[in-house]
Protein backbone atom coordinates (compact mmCIF):
# COMPACT_ATOMS: atom_id res chain seq x y z
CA UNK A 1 97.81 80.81 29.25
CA UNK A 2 99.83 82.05 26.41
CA UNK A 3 98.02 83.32 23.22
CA UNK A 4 99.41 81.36 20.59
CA UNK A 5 98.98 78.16 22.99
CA UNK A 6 95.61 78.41 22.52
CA UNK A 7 95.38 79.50 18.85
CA UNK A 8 96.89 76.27 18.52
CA UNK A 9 94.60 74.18 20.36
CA UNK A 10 91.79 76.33 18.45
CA UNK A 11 93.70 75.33 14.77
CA UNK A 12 93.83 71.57 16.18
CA UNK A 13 89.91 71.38 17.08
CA UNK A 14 88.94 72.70 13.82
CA UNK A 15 90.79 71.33 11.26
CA UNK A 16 93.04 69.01 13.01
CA UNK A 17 95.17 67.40 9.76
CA UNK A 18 95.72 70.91 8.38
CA UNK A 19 96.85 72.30 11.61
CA UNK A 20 99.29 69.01 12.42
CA UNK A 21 101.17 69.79 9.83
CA UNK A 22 101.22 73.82 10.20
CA UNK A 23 102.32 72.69 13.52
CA UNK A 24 104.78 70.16 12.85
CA UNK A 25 106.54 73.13 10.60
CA UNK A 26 106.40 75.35 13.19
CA UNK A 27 107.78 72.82 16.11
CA UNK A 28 110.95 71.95 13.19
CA UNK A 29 111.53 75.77 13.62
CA UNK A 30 111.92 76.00 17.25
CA UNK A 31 108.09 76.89 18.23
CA UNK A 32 107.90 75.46 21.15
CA UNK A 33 104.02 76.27 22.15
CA UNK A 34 103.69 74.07 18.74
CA UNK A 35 105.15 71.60 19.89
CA UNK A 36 103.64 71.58 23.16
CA UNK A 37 100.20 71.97 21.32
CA UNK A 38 101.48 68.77 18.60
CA UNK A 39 102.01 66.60 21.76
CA UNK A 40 98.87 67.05 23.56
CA UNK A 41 96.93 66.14 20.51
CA UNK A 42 98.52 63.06 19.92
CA UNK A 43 98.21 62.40 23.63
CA UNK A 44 94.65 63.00 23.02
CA UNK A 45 94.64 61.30 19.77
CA UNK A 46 96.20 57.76 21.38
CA UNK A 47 93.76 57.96 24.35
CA UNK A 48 91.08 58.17 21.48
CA UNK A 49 92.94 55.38 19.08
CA UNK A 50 90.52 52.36 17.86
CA UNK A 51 93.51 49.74 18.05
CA UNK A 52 96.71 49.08 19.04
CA UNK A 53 98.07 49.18 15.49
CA UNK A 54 96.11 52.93 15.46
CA UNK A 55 97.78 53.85 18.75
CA UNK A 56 101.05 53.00 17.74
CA UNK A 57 101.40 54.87 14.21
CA UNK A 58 99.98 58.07 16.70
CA UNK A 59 102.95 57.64 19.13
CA UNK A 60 105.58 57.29 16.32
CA UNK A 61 104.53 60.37 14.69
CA UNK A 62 104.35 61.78 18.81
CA UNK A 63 108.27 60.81 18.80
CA UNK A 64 109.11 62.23 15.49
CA UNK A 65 108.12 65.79 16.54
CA UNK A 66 109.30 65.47 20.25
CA UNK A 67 112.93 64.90 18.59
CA UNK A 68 112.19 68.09 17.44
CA UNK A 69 111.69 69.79 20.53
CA UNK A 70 114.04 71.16 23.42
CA UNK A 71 116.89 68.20 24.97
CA UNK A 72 113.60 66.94 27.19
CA UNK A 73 111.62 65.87 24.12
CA UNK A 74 115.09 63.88 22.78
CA UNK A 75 115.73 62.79 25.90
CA UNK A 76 111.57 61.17 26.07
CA UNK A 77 112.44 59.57 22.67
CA UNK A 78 115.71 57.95 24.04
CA UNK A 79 113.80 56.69 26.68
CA UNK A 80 110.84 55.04 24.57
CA UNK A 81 113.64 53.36 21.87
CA UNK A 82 115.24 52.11 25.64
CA UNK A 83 112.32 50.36 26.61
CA UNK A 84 109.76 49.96 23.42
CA UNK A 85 107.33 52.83 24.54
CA UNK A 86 105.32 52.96 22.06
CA UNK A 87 107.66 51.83 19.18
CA UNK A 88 109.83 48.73 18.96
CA UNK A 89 112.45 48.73 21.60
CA UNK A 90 115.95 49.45 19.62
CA UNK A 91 119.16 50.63 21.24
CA UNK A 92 121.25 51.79 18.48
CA UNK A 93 118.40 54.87 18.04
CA UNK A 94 118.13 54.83 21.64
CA UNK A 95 122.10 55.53 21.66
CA UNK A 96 121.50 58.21 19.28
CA UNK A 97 119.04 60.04 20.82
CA UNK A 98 121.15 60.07 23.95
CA UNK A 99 124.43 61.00 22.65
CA UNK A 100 122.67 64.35 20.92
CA UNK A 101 120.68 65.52 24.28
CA UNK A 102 124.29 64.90 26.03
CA UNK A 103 125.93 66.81 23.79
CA UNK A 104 123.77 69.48 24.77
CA UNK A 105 124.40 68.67 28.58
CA UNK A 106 121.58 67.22 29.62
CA UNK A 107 122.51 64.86 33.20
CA UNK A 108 120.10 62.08 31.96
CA UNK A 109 121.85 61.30 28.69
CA UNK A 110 124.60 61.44 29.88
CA UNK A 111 123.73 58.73 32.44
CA UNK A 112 122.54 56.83 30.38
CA UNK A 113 125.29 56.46 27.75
């Protein structure tokens, strides 16, 4: 397991709003363990969620920093504006989300568009 992986897991368990954001800053950079480490604890965090309205906010915020991420992340936010994973279902941002992960050649977007 890498070493910063599990810093970040570490940062997460103890002070998890401090480290979200540290995290989120890192992931806009290009981090990717980050962002790995941002989108198992909202994972975590929507298993965990009280209500639907709870679980919701949790997986916006998990699509916000996946758009971050490598063409995979885009692509997984296409997918959940395609169908309403998550979010309300809306295809112009679905579109979107597509047409950047095929610019960047990814076989799925481009499918999809």
């Amino acid at each position: 397991m890498d070493e910063s992986m599990q810093e970040y897991r570490t940062l997460l368990a103890d002070n998890p709003a401090k480290a979200e954001k540290q995290l989120y800053k890192l992931a806009k950079k290009g981090e990717l363990n980050a962002l790995s480490a941002l989108n198992e604890y909202y994972e975590k965090c929507v298993t965990e969620a009280k209500s639907p309205k709870e679980s919701s906010k949790i997986r916006q915020k998990a699509l916000k920093a996946a758009a971050l991420g490598d063409v995979d992340g885009i692509v997984k936010v296409g997918r959940a504006y395609m169908y309403g994973i998550g979010v309300s279902a809306d295809y112009e941002k679905s579109l979107s989300f597509f047409e950047k992960a095929a610019e960047q050649e990814n076989p799925e977007a481009a499918l999809k568009l």
